[in-house]
Protein backbone atom coordinates (compact mmCIF):
# COMPACT_ATOMS: atom_id res chain seq x y z
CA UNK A 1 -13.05 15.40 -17.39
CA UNK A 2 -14.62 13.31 -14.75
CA UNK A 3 -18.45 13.21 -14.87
CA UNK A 4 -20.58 11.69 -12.56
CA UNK A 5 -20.66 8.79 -14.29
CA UNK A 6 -17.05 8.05 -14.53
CA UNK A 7 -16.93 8.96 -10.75
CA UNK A 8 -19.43 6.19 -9.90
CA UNK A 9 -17.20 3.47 -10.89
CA UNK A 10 -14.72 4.36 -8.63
CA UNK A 11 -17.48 4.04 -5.46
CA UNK A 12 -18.66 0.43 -6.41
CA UNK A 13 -16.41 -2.76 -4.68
CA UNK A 14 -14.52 -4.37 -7.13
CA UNK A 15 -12.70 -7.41 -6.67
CA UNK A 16 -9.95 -6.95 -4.79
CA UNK A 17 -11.35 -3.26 -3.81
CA UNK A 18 -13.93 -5.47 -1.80
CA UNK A 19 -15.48 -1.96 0.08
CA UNK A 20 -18.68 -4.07 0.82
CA UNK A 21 -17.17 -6.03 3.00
CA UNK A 22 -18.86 -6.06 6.64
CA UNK A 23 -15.49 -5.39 8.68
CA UNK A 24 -14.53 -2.79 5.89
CA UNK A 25 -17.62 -0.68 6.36
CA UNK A 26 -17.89 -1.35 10.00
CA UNK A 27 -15.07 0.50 10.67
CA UNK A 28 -15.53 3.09 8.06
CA UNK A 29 -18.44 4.06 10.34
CA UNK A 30 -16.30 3.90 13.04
CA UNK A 31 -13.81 6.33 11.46
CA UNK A 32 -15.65 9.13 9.65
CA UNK A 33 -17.57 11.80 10.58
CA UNK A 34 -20.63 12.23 9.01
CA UNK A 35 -20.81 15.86 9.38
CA UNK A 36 -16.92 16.51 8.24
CA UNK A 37 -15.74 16.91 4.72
CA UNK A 38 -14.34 13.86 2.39
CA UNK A 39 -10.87 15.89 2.87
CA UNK A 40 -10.92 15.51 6.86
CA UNK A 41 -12.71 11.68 6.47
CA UNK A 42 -9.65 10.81 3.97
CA UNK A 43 -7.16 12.29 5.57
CA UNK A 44 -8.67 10.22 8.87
CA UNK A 45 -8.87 7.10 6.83
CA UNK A 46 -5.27 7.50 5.62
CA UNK A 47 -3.47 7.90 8.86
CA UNK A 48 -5.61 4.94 10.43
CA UNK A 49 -4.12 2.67 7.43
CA UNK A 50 -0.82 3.88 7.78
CA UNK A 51 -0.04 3.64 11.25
CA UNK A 52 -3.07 0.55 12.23
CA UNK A 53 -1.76 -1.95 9.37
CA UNK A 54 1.89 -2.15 10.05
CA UNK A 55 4.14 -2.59 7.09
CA UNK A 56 5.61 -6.09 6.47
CA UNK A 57 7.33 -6.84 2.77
CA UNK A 58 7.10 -10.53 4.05
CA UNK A 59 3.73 -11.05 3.51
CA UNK A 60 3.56 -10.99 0.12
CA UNK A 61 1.75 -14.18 -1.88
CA UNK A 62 0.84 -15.38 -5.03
CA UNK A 63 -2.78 -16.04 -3.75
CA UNK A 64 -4.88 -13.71 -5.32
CA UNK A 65 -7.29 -14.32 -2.21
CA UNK A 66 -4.58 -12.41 0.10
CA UNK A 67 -4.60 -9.60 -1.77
CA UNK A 68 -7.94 -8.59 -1.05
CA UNK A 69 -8.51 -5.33 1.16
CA UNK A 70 -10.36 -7.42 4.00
CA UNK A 71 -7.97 -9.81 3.77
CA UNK A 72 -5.03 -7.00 5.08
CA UNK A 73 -7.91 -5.75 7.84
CA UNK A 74 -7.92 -9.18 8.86
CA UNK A 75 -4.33 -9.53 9.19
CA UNK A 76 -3.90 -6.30 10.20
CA UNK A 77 -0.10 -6.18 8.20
CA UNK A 78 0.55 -5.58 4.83
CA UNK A 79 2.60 -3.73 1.88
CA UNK A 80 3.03 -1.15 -0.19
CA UNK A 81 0.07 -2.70 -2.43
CA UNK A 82 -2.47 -4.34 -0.14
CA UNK A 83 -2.21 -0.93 2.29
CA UNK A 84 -2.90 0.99 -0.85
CA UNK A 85 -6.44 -1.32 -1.64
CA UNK A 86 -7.66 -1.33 1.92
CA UNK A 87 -7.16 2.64 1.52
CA UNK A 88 -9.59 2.11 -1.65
CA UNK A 89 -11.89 0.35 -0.07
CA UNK A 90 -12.18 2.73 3.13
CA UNK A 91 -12.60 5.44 0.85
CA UNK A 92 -15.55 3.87 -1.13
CA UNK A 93 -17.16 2.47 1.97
CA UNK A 94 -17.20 6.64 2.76
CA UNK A 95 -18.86 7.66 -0.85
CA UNK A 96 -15.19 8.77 -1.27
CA UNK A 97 -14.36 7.84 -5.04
CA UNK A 98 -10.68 6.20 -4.60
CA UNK A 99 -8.44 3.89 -7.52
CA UNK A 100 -5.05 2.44 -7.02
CA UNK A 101 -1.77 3.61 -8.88
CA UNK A 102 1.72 1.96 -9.37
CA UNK A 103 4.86 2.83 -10.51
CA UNK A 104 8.40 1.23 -10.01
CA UNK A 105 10.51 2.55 -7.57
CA UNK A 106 14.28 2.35 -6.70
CA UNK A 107 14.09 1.87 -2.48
CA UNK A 108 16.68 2.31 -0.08
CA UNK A 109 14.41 1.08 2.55
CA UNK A 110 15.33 -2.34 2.84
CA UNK A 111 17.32 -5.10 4.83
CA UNK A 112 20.17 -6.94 4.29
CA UNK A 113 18.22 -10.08 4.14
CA UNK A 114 15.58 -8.49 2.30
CA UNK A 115 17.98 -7.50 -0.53
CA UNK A 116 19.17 -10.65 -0.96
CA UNK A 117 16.01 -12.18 -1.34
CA UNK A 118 14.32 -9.74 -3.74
CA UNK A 119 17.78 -9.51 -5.47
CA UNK A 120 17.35 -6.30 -6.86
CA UNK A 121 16.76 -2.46 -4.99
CA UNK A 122 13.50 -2.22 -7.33
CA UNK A 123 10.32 -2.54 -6.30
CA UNK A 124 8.12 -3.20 -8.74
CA UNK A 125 4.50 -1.91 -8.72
CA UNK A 126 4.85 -0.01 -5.87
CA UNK A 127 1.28 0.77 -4.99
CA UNK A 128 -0.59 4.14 -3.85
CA UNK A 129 -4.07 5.02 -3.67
CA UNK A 130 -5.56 7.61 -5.59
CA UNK A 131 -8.50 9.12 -4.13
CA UNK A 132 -10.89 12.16 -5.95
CA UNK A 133 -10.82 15.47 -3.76
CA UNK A 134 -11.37 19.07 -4.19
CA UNK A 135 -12.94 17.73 -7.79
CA UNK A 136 -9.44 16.12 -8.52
CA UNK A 137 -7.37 13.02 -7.63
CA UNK A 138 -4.83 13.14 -5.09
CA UNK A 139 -1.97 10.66 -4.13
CA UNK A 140 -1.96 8.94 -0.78
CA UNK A 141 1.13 6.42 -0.08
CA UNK A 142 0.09 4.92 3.39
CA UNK A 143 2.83 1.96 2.92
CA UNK A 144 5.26 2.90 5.81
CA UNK A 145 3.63 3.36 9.35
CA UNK A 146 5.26 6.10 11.41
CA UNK A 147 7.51 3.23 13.44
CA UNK A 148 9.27 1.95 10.71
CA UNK A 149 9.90 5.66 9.42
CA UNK A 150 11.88 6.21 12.80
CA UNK A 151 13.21 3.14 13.45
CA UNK A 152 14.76 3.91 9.54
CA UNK A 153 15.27 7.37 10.06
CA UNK A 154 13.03 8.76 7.80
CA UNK A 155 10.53 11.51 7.32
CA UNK A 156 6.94 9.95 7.64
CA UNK A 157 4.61 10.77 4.49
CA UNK A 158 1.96 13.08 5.66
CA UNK A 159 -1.75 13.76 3.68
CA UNK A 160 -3.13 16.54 3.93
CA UNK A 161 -5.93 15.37 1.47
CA UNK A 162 -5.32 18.14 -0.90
CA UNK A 163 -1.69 17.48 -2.04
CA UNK A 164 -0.16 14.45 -3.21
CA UNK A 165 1.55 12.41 -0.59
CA UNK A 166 4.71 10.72 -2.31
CA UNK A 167 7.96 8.93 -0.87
CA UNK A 168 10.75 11.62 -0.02
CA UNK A 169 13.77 11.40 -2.20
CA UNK A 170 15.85 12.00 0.75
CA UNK A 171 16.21 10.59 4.19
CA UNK A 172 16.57 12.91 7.53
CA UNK A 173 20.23 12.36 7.29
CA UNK A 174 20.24 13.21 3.20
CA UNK A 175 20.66 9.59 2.11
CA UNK A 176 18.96 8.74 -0.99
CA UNK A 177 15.67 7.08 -0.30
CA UNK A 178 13.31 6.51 -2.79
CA UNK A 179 13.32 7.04 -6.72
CA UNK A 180 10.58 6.72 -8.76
CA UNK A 181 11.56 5.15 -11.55
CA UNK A 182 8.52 3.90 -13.76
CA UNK A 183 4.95 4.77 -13.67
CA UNK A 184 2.44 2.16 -14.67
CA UNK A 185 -0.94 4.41 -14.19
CA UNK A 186 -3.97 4.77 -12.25
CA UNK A 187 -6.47 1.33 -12.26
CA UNK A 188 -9.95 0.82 -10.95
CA UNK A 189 -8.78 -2.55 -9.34
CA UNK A 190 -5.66 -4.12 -9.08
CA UNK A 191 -4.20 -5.60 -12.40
CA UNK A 192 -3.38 -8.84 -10.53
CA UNK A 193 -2.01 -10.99 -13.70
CA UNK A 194 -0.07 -8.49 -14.69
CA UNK A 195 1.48 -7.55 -11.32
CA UNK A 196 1.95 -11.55 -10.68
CA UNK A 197 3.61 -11.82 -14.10
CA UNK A 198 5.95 -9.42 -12.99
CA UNK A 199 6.80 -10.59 -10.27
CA UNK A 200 7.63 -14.17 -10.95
CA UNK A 201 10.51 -12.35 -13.66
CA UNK A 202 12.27 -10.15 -11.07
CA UNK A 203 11.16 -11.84 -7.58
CA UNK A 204 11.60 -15.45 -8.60
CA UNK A 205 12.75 -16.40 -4.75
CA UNK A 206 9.36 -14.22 -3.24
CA UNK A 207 6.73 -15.34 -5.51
CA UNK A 208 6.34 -19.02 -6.21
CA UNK A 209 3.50 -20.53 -8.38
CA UNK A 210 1.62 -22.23 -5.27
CA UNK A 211 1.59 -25.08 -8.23
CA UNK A 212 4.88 -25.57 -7.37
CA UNK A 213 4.41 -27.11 -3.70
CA UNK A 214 7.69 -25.29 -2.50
CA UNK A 215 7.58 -22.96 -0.37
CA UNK A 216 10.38 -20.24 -0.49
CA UNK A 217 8.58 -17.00 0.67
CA UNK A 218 10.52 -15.31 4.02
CA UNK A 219 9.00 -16.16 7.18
CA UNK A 220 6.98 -12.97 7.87
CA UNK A 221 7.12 -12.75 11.17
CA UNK A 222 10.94 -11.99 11.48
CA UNK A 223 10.60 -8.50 9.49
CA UNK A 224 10.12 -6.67 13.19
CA UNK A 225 13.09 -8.45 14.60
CA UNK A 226 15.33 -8.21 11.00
CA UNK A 227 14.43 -4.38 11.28
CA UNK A 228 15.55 -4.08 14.88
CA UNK A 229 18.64 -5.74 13.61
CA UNK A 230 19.43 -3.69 10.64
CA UNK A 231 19.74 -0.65 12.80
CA UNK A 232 21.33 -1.52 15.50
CA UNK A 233 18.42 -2.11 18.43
CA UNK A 234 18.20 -6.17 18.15
């Protein structure tokens, strides 16, 4: 059961989850309305992360310092897992409570250069947000805004704040289009060393030690133009 108590740790910035941040609650204020429910400010907060952070795979870095939630407001791009902790940190900014979950999915939505890079069609620790409505937690997965999803042809994930929101297994067309094929739980903050650990194993050509002085990481701005490629409009 969640008591108050439990609840309260999931309002409080954490480090990554950094909901104290000035351009995090400035625009928290910007978005909610103080008079409406947490359902209708979530649901607000959800679709402004979805669509207002575009997705880019490209971006991601073995700086811990990237993966904060300013850091994706700042840049105003992200992934599956920054998008999810700048979801987070809106929330808590709102008195929303809000964690982040991951599992390991098998994703059709992809490029060709993109598969060749990661090497693999799983992506590990796919990130969502979790976020405590209607005295339970509910899924939101704001990874893909609503241009990719056409561009890709498929359905964009909706939230209606009081059912999970959770890739479709199918495509418009009935392709196969996301699997879920591990889940690694619910966390109050990102479990960065284990994440990084797991992704030097299976994305050794995406995530270099910055140690190592090479870098071998895509250049991030081409994922618009590879996308437009893929399917036919570059």
């Amino acid at each position: 059961m969640n008591t108050t108590a439990d609840l309260a740790h999931y309002l409080q910035p954490s480090r990554f989850i950094d909901s104290e941040h000035p351009d995090i609650v400035r625009l928290t204020l910007a978005l909610i309305d103080t008079g409406a429910t947490d359902v209708d400010n979530a649901v607000t907060l959800y679709y402004w992360v979805r669509d207002g952070i575009r997705y880019n795979p490209y971006v991601l870095s073995p700086d811990p310092q990237e993966f904060l939630a300013s850091s994706a407001l700042a840049a105003r791009e992200g992934w599956c897992v920054t998008k999810a902790l700048l979801l987070a940190a809106l929330c808590r900014a709102a008195h929303i409570p809000a964690r982040v979950g991951f599992a390991d999915v098998r994703n059709h939505l992809s490029t060709e250069r993109l598969r060749a890079t990661m090497q693999t069609d799983i992506f590990y620790f796919h990130g969502y947000t979790s976020i405590y409505l209607g005295e339970r937690w509910v899924k939101a997965t704001p990874a893909f805004n609503i241009e990719l999803c056409q561009k890709f042809g498929l359905r964009p994930l909706e939230f209606n704040g009081r059912e999970d929101s959770l890739y479709h297994e199918f495509d418009v067309a009935g392709n196969k289009h996301m699997e879920y094929v591990n889940d690694r739980g619910e966390h109050l903050d990102l479990p960065f060393d284990e994440m990084a650990a797991v992704f030097r194993e299976h994305y050794p050509a995406m995530f270099r030690e910055q140690a190592s002085g090479v870098d071998t990481t895509p250049d991030k701005t081409d994922w618009a133009a590879e996308v437009d490629r893929e399917v036919g409009l570059g």
